[in-house]
N, C-alpha and C. Protein backbone atom coordinates (compact mmCIF):
# COMPACT_ATOMS: atom_id res chain seq x y z
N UNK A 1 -3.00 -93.70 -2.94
CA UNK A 1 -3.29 -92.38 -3.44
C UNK A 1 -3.67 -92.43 -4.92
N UNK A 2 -2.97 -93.04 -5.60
CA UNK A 2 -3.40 -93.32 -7.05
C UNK A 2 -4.63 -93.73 -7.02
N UNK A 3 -4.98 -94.69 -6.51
CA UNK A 3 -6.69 -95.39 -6.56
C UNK A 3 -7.72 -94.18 -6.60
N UNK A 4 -7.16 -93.38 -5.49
CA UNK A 4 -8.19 -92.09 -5.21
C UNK A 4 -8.20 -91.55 -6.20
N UNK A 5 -7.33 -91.24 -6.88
CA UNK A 5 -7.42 -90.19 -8.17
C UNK A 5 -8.15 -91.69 -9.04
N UNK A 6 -8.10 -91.76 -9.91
CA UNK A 6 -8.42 -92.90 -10.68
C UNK A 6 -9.86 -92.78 -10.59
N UNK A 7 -10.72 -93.17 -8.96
CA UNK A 7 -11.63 -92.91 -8.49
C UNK A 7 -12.24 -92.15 -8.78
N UNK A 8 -11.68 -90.92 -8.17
CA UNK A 8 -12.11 -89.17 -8.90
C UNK A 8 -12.94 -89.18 -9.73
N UNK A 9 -11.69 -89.56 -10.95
CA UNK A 9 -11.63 -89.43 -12.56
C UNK A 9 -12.91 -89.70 -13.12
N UNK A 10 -13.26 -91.10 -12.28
CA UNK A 10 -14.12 -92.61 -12.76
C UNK A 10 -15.60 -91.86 -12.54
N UNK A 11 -15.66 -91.04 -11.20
CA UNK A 11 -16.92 -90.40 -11.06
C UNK A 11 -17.01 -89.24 -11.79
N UNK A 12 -16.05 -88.45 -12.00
CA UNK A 12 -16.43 -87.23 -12.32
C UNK A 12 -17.01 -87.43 -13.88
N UNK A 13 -15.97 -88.32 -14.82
CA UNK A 13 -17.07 -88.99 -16.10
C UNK A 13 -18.60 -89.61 -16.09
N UNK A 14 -18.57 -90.18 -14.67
CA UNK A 14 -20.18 -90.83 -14.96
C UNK A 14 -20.49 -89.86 -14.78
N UNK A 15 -20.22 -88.87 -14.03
CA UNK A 15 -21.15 -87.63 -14.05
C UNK A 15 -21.52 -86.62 -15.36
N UNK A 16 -20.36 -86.21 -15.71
CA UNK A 16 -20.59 -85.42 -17.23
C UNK A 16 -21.27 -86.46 -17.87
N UNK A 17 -20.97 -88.13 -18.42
CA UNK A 17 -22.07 -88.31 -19.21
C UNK A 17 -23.16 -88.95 -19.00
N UNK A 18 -23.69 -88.62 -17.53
CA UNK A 18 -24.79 -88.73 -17.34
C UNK A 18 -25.41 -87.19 -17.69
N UNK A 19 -24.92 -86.20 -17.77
CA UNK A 19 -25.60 -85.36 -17.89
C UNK A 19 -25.68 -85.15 -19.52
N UNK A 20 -25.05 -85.52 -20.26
CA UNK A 20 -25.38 -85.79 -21.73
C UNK A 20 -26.35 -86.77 -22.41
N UNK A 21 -26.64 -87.72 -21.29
CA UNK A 21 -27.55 -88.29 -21.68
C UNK A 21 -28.94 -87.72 -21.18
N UNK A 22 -28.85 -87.15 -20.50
CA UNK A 22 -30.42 -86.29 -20.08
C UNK A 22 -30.63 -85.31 -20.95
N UNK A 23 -29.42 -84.37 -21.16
CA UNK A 23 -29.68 -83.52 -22.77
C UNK A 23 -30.17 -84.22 -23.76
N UNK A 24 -29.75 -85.33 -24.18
CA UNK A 24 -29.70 -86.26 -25.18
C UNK A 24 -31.71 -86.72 -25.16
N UNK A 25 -32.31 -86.90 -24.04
CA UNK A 25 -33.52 -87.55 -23.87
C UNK A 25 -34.23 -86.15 -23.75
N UNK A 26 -34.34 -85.24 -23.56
CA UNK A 26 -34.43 -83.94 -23.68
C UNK A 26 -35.08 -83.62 -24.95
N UNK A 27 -33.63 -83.84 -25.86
CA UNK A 27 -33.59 -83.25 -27.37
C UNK A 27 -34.79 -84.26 -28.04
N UNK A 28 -35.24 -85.64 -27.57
CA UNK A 28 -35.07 -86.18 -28.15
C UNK A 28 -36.96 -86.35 -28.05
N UNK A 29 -37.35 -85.34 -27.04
CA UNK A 29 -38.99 -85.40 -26.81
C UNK A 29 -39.23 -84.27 -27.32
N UNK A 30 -38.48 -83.13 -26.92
CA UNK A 30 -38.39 -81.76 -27.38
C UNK A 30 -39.38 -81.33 -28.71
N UNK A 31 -39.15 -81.75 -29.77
CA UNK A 31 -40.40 -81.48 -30.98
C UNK A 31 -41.56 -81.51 -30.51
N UNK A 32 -42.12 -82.41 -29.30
CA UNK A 32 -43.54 -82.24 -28.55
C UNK A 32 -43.95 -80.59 -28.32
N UNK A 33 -42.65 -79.97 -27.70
CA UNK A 33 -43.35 -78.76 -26.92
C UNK A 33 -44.37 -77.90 -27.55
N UNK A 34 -45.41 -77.50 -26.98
CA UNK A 34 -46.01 -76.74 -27.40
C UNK A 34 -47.43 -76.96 -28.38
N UNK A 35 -46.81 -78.20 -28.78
CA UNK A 35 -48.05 -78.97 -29.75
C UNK A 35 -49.29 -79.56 -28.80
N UNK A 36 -50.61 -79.54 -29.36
CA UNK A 36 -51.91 -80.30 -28.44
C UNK A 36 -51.70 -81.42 -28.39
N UNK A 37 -52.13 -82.34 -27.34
CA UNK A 37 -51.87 -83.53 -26.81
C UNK A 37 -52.70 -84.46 -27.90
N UNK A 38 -53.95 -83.92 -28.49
CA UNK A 38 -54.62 -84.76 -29.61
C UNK A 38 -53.30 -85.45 -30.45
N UNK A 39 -52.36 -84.42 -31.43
CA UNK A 39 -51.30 -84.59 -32.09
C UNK A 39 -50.49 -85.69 -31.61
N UNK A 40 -50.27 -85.82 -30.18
CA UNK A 40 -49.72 -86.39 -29.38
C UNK A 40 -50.40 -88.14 -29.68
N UNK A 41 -51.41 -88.33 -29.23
CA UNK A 41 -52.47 -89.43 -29.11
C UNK A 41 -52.09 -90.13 -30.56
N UNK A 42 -52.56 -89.24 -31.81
CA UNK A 42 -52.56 -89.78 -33.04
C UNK A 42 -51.41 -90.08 -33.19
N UNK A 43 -49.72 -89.92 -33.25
CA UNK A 43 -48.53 -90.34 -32.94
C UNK A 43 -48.64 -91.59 -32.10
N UNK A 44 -48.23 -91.51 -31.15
CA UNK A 44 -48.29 -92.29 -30.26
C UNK A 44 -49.50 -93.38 -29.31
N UNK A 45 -50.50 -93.06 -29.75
CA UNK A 45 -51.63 -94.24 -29.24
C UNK A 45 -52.06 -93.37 -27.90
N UNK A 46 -52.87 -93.94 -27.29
CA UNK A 46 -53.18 -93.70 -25.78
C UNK A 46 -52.12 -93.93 -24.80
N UNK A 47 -52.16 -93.08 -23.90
CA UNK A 47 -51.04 -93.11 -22.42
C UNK A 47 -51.26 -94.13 -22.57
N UNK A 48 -49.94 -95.24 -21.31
CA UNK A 48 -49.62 -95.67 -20.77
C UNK A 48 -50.68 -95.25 -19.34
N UNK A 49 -50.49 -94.02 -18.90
CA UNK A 49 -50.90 -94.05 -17.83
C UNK A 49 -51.26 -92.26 -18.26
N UNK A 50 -52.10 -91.58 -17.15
CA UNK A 50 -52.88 -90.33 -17.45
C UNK A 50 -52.86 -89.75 -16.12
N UNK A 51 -52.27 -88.63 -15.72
CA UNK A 51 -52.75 -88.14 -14.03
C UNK A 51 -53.15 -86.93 -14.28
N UNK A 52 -54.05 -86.58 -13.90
CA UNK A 52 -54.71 -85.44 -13.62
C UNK A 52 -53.95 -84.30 -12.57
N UNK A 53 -53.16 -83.14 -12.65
CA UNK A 53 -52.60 -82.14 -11.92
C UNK A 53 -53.92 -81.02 -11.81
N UNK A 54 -53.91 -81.32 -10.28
CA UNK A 54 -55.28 -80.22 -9.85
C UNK A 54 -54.83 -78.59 -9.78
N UNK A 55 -53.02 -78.59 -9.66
CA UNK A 55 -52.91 -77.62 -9.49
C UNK A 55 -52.90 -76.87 -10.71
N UNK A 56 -52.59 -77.23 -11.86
CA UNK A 56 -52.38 -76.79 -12.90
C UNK A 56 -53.22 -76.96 -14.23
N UNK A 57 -54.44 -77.68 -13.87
CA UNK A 57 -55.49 -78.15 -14.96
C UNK A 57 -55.25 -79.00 -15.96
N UNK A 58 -53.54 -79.46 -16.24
CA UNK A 58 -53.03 -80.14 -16.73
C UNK A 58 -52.89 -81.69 -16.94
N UNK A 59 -52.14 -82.36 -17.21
CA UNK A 59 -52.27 -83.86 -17.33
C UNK A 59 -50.54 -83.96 -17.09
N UNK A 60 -50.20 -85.21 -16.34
CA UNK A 60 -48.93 -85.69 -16.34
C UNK A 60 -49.44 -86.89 -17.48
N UNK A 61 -48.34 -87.57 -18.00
CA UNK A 61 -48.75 -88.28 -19.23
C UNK A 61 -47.26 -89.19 -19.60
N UNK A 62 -47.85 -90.37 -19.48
CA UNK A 62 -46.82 -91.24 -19.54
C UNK A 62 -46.89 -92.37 -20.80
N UNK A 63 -46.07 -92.75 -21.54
CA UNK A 63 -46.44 -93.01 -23.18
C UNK A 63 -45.33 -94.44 -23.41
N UNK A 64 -44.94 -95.37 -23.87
CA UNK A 64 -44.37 -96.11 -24.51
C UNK A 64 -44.08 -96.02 -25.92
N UNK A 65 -42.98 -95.52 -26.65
CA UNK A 65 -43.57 -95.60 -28.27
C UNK A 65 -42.01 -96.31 -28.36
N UNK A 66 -42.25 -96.62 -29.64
CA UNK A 66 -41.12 -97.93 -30.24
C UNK A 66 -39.93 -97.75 -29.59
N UNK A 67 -40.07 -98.80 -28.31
CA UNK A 67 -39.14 -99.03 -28.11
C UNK A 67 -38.89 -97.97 -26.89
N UNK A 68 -39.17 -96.85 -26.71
CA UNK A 68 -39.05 -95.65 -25.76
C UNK A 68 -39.95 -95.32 -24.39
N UNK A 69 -39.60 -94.72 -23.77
CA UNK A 69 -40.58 -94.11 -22.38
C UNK A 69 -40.65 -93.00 -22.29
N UNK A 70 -41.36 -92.77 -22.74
CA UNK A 70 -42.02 -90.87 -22.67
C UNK A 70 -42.74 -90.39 -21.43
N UNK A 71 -42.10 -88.98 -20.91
CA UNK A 71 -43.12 -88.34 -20.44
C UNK A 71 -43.41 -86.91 -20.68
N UNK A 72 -44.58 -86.44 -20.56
CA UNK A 72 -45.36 -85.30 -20.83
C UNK A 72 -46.24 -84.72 -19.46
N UNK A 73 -46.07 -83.63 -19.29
CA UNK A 73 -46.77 -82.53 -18.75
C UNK A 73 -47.80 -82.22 -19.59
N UNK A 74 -49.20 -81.33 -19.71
CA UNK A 74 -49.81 -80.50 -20.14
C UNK A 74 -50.22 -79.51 -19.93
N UNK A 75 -50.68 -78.27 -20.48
CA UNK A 75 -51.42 -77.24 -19.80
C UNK A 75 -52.65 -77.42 -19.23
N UNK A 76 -53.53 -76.02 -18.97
CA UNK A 76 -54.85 -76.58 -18.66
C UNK A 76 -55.16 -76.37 -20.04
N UNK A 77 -54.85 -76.04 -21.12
CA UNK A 77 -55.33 -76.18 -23.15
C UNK A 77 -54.73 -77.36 -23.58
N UNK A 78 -54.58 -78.23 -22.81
CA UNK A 78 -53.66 -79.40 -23.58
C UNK A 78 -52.92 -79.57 -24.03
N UNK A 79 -51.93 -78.50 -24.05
CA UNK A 79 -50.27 -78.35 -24.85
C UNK A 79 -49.36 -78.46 -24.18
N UNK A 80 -48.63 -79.51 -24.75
CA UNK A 80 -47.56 -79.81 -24.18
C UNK A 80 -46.35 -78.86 -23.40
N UNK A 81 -45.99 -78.64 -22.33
CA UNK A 81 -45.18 -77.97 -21.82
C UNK A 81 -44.25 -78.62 -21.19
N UNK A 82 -44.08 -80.17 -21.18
CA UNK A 82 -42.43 -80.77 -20.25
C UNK A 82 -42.66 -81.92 -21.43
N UNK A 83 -41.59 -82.33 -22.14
CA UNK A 83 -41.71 -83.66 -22.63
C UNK A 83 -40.34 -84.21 -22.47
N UNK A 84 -39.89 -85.37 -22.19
CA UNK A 84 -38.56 -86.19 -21.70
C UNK A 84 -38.81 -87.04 -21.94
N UNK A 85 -37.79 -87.87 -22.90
CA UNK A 85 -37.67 -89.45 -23.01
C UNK A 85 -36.65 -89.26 -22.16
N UNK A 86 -37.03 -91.22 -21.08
CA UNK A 86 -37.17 -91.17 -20.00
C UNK A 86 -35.94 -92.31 -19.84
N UNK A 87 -35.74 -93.32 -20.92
CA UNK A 87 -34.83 -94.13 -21.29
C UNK A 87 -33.59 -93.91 -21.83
């Protein structure tokens, strides 16, 4: 019975700080929002990788910068609307 609790305990922490670390990668792309993807480019270099969303005129957008894994959404105006470091 002890093990079980212990157990519990053991998951219910990976859980809360897994969810602090997604806030954490969140906060940490967050200054993107809203800015044009040009801004984006001159920062950071060219994608990694580029997908075209037909539904939304947008770009999915995938980036490497020091050390990090970025991703980005766009509008159909090129402004950023989802950004998440991904690491």
């Amino acid at each position: 019975m002890r093990k079980l609790t212990i157990g519990i305990m053991i998951l219910a922490l990976t859980v809360v700080c897994a969810g602090c670390v997604a806030q954490e990668s969140r906060q940490a792309a967050s200054e993107w929002l809203g800015k044009d993807r040009a801004d984006l480019d001159r920062t950071m270099g060219a994608p990694r990788q580029a997908v075209p969303m037909t539904d939304t005129g947008g770009e999915e957008l995938f980036y490497s910068y020091n050390g990090h894994h970025y991703y980005f959404q766009t509008n159909a105006k090129g402004e950023i609307a989802t950004a998440v470091r991904t690491d």
